[in-house]
Protein backbone atom coordinates (compact mmCIF):
# COMPACT_ATOMS: atom_id res chain seq x y z
CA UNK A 1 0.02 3.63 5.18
CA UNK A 2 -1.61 6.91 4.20
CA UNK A 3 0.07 8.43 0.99
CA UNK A 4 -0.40 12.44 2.15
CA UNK A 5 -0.84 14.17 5.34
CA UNK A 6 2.07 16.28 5.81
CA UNK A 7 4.89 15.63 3.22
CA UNK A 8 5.03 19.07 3.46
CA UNK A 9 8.67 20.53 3.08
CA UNK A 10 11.07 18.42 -0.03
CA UNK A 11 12.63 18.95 -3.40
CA UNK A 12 11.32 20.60 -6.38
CA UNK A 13 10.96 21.15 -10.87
CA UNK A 14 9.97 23.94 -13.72
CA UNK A 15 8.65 25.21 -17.17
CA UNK A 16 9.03 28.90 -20.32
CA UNK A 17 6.72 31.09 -21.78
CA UNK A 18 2.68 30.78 -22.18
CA UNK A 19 1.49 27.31 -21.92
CA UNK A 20 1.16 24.92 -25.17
CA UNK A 21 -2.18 24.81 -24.72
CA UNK A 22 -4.56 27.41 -24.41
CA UNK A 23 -5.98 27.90 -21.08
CA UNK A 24 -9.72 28.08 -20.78
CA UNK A 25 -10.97 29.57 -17.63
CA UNK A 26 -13.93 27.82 -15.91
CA UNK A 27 -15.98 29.40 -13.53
CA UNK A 28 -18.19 26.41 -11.98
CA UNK A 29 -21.94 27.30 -11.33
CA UNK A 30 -24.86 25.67 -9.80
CA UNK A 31 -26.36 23.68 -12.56
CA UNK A 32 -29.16 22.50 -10.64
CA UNK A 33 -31.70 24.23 -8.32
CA UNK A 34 -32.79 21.41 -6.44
CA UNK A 35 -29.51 19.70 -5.92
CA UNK A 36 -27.59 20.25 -1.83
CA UNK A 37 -23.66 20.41 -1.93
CA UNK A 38 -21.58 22.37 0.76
CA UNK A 39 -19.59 25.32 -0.08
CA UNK A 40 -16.19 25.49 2.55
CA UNK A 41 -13.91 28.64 1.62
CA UNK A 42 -10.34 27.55 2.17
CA UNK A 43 -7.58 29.33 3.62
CA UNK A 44 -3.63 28.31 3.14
CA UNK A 45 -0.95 28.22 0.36
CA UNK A 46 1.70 26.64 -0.97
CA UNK A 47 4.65 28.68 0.18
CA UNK A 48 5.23 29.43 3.02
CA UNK A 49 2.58 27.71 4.96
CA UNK A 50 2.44 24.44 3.43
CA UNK A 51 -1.52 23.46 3.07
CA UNK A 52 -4.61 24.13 2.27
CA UNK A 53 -7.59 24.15 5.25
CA UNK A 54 -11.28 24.93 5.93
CA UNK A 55 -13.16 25.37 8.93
CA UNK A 56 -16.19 22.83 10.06
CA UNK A 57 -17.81 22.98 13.37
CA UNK A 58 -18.50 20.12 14.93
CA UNK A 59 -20.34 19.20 18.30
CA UNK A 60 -23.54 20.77 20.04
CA UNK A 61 -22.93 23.60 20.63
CA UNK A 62 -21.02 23.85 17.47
CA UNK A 63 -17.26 24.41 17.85
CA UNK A 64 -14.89 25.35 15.37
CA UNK A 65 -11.61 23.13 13.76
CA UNK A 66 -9.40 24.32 11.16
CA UNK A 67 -8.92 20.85 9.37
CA UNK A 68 -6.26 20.48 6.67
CA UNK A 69 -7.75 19.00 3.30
CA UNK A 70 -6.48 16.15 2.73
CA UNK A 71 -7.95 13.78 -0.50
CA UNK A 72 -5.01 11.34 -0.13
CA UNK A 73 -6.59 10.00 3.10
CA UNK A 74 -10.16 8.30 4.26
CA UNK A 75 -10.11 9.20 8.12
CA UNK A 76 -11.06 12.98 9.40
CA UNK A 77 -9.82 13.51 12.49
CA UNK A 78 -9.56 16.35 14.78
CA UNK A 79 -6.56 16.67 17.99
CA UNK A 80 -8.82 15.06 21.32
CA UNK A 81 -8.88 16.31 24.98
CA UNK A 82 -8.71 12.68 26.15
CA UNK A 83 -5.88 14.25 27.35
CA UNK A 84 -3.76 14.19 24.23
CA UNK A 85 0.14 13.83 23.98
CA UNK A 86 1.71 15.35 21.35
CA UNK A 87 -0.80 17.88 20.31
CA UNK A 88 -0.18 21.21 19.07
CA UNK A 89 -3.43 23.23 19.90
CA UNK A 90 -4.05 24.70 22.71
CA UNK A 91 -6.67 22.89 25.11
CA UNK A 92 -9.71 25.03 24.82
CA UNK A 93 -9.11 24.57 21.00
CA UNK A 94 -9.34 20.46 21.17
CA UNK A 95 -12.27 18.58 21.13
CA UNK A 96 -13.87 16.81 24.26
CA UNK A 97 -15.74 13.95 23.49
CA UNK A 98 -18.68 13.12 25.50
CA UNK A 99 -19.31 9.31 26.71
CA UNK A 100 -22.14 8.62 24.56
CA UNK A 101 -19.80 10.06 21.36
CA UNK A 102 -17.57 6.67 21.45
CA UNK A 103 -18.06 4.24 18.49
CA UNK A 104 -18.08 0.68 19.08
CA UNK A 105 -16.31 -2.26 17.65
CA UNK A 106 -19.43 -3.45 15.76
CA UNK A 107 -19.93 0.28 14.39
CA UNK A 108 -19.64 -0.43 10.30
CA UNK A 109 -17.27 2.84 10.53
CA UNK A 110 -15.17 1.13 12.44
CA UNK A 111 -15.12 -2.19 9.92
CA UNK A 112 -14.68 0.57 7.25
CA UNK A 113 -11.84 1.84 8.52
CA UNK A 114 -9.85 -1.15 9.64
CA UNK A 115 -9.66 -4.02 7.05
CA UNK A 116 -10.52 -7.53 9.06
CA UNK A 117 -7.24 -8.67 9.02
CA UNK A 118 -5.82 -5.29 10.70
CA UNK A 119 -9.18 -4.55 13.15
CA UNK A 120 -8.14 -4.42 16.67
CA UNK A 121 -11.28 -5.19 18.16
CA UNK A 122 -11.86 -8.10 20.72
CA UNK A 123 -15.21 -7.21 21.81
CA UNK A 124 -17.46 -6.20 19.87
CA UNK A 125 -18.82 -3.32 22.65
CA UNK A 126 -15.32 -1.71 23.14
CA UNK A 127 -13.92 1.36 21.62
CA UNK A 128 -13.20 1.59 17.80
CA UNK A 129 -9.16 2.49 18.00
CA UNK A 130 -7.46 3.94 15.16
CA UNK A 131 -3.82 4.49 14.01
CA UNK A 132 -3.04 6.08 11.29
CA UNK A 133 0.77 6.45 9.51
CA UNK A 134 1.32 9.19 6.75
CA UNK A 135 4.12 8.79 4.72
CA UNK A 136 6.82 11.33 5.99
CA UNK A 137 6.57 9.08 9.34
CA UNK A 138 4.08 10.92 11.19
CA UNK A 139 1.41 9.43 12.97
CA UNK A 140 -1.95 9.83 14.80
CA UNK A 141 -3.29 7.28 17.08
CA UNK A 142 -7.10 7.84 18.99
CA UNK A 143 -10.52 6.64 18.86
CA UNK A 144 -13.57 6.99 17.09
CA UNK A 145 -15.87 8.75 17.98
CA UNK A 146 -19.38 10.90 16.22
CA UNK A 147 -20.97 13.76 16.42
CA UNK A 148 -22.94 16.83 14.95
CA UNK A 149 -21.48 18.61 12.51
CA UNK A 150 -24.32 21.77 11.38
CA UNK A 151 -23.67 22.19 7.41
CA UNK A 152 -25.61 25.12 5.35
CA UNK A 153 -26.28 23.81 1.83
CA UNK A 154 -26.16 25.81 -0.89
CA UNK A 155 -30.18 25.44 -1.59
CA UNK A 156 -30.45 27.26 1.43
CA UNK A 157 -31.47 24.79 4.17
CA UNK A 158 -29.32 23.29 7.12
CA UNK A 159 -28.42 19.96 7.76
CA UNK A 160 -26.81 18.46 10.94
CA UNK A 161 -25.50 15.00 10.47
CA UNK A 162 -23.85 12.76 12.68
CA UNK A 163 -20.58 11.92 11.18
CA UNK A 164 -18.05 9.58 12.63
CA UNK A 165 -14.44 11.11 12.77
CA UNK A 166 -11.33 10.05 14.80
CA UNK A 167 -10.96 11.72 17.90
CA UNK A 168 -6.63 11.85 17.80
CA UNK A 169 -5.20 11.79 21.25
CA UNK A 170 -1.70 10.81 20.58
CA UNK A 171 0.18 12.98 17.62
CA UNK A 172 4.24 12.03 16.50
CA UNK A 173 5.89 13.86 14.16
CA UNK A 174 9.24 12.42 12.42
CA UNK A 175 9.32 14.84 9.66
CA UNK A 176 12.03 17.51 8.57
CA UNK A 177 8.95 20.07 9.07
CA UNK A 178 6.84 21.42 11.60
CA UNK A 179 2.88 20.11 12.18
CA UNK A 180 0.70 22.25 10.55
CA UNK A 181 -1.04 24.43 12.77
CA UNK A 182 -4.72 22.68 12.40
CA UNK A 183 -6.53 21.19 14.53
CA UNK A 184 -6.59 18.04 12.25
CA UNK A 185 -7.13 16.29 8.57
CA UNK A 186 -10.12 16.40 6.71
CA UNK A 187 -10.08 13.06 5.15
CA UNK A 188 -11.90 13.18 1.66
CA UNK A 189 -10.56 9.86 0.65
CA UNK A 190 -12.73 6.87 -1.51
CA UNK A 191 -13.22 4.47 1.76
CA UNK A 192 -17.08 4.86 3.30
CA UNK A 193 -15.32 6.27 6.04
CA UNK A 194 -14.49 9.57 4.31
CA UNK A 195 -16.59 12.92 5.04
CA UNK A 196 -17.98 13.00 1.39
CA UNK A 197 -18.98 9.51 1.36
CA UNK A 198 -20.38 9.52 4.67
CA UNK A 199 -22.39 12.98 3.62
CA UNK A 200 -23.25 10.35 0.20
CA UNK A 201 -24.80 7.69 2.19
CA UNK A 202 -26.73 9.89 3.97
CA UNK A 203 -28.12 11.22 0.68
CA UNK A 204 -27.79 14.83 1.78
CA UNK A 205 -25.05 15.40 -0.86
CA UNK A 206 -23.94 13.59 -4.34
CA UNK A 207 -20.66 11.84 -3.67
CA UNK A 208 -18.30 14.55 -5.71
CA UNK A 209 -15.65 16.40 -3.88
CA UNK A 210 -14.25 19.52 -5.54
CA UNK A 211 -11.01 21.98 -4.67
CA UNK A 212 -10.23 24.96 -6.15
CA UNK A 213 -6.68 26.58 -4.97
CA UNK A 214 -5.48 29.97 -5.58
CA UNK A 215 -1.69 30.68 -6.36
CA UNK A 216 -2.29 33.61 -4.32
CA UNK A 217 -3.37 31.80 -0.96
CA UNK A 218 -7.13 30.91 -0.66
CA UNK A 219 -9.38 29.09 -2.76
CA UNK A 220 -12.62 27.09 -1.89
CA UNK A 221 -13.96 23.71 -1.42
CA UNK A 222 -17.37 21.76 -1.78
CA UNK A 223 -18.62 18.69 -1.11
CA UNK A 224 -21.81 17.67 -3.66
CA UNK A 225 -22.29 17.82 -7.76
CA UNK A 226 -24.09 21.40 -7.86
CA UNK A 227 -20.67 23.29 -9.17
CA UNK A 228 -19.57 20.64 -11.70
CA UNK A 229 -19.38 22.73 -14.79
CA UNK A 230 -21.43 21.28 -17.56
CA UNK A 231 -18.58 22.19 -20.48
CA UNK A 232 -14.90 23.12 -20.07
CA UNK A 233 -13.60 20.22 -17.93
CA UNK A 234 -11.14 17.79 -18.67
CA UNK A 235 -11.86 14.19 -17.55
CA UNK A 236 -10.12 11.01 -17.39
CA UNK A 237 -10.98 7.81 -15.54
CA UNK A 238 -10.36 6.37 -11.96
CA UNK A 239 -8.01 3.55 -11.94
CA UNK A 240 -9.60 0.83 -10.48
CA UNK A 241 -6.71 -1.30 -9.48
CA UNK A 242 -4.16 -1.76 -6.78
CA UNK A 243 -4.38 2.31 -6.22
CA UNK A 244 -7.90 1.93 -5.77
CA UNK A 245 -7.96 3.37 -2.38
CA UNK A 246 -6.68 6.46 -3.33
CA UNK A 247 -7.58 9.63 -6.60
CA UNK A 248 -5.42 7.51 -9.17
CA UNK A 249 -5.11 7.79 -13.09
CA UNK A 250 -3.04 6.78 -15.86
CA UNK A 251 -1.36 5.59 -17.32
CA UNK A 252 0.26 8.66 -18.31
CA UNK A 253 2.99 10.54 -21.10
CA UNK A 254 5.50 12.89 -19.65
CA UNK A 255 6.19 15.99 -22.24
CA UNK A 256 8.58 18.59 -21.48
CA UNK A 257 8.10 21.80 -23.81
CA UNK A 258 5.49 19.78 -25.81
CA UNK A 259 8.24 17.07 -26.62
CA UNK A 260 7.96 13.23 -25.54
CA UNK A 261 10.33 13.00 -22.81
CA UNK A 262 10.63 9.23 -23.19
CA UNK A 263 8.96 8.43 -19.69
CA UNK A 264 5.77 6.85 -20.30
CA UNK A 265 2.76 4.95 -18.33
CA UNK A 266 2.75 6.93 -15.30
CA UNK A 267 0.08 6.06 -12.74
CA UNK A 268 -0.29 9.16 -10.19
CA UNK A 269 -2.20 10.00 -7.51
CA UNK A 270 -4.02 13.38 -7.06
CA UNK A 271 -3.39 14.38 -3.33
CA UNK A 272 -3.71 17.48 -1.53
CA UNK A 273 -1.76 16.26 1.82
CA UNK A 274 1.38 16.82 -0.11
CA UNK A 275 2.66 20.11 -0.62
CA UNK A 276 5.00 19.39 -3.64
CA UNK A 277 4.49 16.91 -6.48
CA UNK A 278 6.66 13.49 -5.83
CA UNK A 279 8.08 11.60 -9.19
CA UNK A 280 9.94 7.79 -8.77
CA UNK A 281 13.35 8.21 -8.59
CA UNK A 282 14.27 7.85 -12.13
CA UNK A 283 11.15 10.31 -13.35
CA UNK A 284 11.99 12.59 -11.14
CA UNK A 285 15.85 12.55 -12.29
CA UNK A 286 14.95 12.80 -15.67
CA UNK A 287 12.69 16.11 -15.28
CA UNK A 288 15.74 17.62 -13.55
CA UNK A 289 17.97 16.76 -15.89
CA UNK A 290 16.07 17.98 -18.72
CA UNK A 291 15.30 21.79 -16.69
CA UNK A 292 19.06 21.94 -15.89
CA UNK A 293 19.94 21.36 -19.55
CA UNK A 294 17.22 23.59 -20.64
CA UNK A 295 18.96 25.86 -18.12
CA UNK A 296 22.14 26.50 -20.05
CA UNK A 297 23.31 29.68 -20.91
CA UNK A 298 20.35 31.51 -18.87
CA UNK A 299 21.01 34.26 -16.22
CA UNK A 300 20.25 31.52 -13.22
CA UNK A 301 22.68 29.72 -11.30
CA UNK A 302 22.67 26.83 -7.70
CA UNK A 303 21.94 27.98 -5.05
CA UNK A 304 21.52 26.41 -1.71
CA UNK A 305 17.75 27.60 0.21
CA UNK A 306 16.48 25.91 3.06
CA UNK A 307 12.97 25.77 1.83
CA UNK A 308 13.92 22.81 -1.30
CA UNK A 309 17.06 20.77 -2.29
CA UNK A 310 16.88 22.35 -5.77
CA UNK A 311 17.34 25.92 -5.65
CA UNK A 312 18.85 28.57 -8.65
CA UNK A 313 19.23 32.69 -7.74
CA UNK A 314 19.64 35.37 -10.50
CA UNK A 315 21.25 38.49 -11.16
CA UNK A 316 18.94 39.77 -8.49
CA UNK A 317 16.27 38.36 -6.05
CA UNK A 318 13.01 37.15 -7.58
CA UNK A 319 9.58 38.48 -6.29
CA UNK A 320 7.19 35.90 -7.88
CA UNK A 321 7.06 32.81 -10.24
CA UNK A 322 6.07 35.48 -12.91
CA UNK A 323 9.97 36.61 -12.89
CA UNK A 324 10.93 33.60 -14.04
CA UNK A 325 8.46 31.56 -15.65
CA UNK A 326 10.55 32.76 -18.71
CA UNK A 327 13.04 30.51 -18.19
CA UNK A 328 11.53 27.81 -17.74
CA UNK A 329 9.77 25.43 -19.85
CA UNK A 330 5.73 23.44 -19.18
CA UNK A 331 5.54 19.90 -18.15
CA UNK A 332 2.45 18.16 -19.51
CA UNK A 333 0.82 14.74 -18.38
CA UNK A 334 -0.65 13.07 -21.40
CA UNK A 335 -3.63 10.75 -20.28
CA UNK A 336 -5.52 8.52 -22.53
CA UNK A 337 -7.53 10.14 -25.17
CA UNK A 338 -5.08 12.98 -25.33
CA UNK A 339 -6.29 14.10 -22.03
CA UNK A 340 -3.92 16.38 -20.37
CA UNK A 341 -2.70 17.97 -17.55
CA UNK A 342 -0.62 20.83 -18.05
CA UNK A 343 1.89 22.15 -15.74
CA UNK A 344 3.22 25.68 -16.28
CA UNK A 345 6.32 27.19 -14.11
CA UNK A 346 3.84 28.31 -11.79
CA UNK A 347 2.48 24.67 -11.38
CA UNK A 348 6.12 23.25 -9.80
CA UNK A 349 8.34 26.45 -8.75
CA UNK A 350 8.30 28.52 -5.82
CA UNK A 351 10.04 31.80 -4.98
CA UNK A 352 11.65 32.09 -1.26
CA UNK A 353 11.61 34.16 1.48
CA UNK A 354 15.33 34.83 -0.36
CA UNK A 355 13.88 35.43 -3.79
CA UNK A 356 15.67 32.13 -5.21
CA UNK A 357 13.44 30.09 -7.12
CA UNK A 358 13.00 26.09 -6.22
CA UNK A 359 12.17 23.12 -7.54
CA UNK A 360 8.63 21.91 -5.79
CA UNK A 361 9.12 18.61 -7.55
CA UNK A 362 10.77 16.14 -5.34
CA UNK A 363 11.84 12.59 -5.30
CA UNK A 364 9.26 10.36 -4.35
CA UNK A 365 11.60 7.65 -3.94
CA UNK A 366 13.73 9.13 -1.27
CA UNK A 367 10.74 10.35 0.64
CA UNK A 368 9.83 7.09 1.26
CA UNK A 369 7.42 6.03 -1.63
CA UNK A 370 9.10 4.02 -3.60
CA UNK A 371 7.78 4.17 -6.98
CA UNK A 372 4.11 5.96 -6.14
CA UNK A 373 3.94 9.62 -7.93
CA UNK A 374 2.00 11.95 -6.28
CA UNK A 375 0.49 15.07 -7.90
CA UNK A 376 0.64 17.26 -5.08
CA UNK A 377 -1.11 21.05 -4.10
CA UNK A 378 1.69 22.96 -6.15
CA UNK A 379 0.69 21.08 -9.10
CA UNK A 380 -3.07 21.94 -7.82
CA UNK A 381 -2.79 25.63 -8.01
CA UNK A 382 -5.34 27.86 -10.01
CA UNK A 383 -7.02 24.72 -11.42
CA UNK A 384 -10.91 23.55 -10.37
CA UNK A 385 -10.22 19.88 -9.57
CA UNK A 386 -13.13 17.35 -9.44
CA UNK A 387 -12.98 13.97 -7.61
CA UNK A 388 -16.30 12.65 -9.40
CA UNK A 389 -16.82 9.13 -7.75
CA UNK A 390 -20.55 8.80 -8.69
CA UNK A 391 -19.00 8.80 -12.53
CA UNK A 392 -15.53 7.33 -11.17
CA UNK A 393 -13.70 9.99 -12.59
CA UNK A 394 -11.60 12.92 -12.44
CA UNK A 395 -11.36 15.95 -13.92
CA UNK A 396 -9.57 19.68 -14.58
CA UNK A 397 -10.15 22.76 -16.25
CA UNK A 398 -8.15 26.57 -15.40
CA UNK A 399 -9.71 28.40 -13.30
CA UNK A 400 -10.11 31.93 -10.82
CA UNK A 401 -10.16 30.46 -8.08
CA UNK A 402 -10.36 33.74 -6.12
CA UNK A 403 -14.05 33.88 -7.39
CA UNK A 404 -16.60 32.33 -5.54
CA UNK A 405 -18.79 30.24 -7.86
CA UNK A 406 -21.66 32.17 -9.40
């Protein structure tokens, strides 16, 4: 089971005054001359929309996909004229594979993506099939398939590799929320069956994917080591164990307001499928219980809003997180070697169509994932994030990320 995809739509947390820690801004620049990445400028938000997306072409001649970024899974896969049930593009917008596009059984993509005890295959010459099952119950089944997809580097030349991607033909949706409206997932996972890593092995980029999303809507994207800032970032280490499939660290310190909580050796996952930020059950009720009680005596009271369980209104309707971060208080993730992450008000509240403001931390647990916690694109927001896998690590700094990259 995928982690991400589309738990778009849950419950939510919050944070008061400037951040504990003083926020250096980084603005990543091309350290290297020589070096190729690809530079994707992303469109989306947080609230209302839900995601974050960029547009690849793919095919000869070229067509376009809006594909929602998704690091929490391996497979990219667009909706598939093959004809396709479930899918919420219109026809000319899906893609038609050609005959010749098909991957095989005894493609190594197709080993990649299925583990030998779950690969389908028979004969070695038939399709590659693929299912895949995100966690708010979704799914996408279809078949592999390659094709061209025309990149520009940043060192100015073109490249036009064949990738393998899943060609989705049968889409169900079980979730409380609508499908996005792309045409597909961009799947920027670990697995050798990921974008990144297939751009890797093909040596045309280093194997570093990198997000940058504004608070505002927008943001950017790149695939390859050229914008990894040579100062400024924060880094902490890949876990290599049972979460090694997915952007994992830890173990982690909860603070709230620069105080130990008492929660301690959190593992989390970094995944931009997921809207809000998911805590275990009992993580997630203690960072409620600690903003309500922080809560008393302020000018906010419940509220019910359709947009997250955990809603509050004030003595008149809120325009922005920037009304209220006041009230609220920062939540910080303490790594090892006093690495941390720190999350303002802006990092886990949203304001509503209503002007109520809302908790975008949820419970993991009664989404259906037990006791995973997953840092999700609220918790994102105006911060370069770098998925570093040739140095298996992670990292964060502040940043614009309305700028382009010098």
């Amino acid at each position: 089971m995928v982690l991400s995809a589309h738990l778009h739509g849950c419950y939510a947390a919050t944070g008061q005054g400037q951040p504990l820690w003083k926020r250096s801004t980084v603005h990543p620049a091309v350290v290297n001359g020589f070096g190729s990445s690809v530079f994707l400028p992303v469109s989306g938000n947080v609230y209302p929309l839900g995601y974050y997306s960029v547009e690849l072409k793919i095919g000869n001649p070229p067509k376009p996909f809006q594909l929602d970024i998704d690091t929490g899974s391996d497979l990219t896969w667009v909706q598939c004229d093959a004809p396709c049930s479930g899918c919420t593009q219109p026809r000319d917008r899906l893609y038609k594979p050609a005959r010749n596009n098909f991957l095989p059984c005894k493609d190594p993509m197709c080993a990649a993506l299925n583990s030998p005890k779950s690969n389908p295959c028979k004969n070695p010459n038939e399709k590659c099939g693929f299912q895949v099952e995100y966690a708010d119950h979704g799914s996408v089944l279809g078949v592999m398939v390659s094709d061209n997809f025309p990149l520009g580097l940043v060192n100015g030349s073109l490249s036009n590799p064949l990738l393998a991607f899943g060609c989705g033909y049968r889409l169900q949706n079980h979730g409380p929320q609508p499908l996005p409206n792309t045409a597909g997932v961009l799947g920027l996972g670990k697995s050798k069956a990921s974008i990144s890593s297939q751009l890797s092995g093909m040596g045309i980029t280093k194997n570093v994917v990198g997000h940058c999303f504004s608070g505002q809507g927008g943001g950017f994207l790149f695939l390859g080591a050229d914008f990894v800032p040579k100062s400024g970032m924060t880094w902490t280490p890949m876990l290599k164990n049972s979460f090694n499939k997915h952007y994992s660290s830890g173990p982690a310190e909860l603070l709230f307001g620069a105080k130990p909580t008492g929660v301690k050796g959190l593992d989390v996952i970094f995944d931009t499928g997921a809207t809000y930020t998911y805590l275990s059950s009992k993580v997630y009720q203690t960072v409620l219980n600690l903003i309500r009680k922080d809560l008393t005596g302020k000018q906010l009271r419940d509220v019910k809003d359709n947009a997250l369980p955990i809603c509050w209104k004030g003595a008149k309707p809120f325009k922005s997180v920037r009304d209220v971060r006041n009230y609220f208080n920062t939540l910080v993730l303490s790594f090892p070697g006093a690495n941390k992450l720190v999350l303002p008000p802006e990092a886990y509240l949203i304001v509503t169509e209503r002007g109520n403001v809302c908790l975008g931390i949820l419970s993991g647990t009664e989404a259906g994932l037990g006791i995973t916690n997953v840092i999700g694109d609220i918790s994102l927001q105006d911060k370069l994030v770098i998925y570093d896998n040739e140095n298996q690590r992670i990292g964060w700094a502040s940043a614009d990320c309305t700028r382009k990259p010098r």
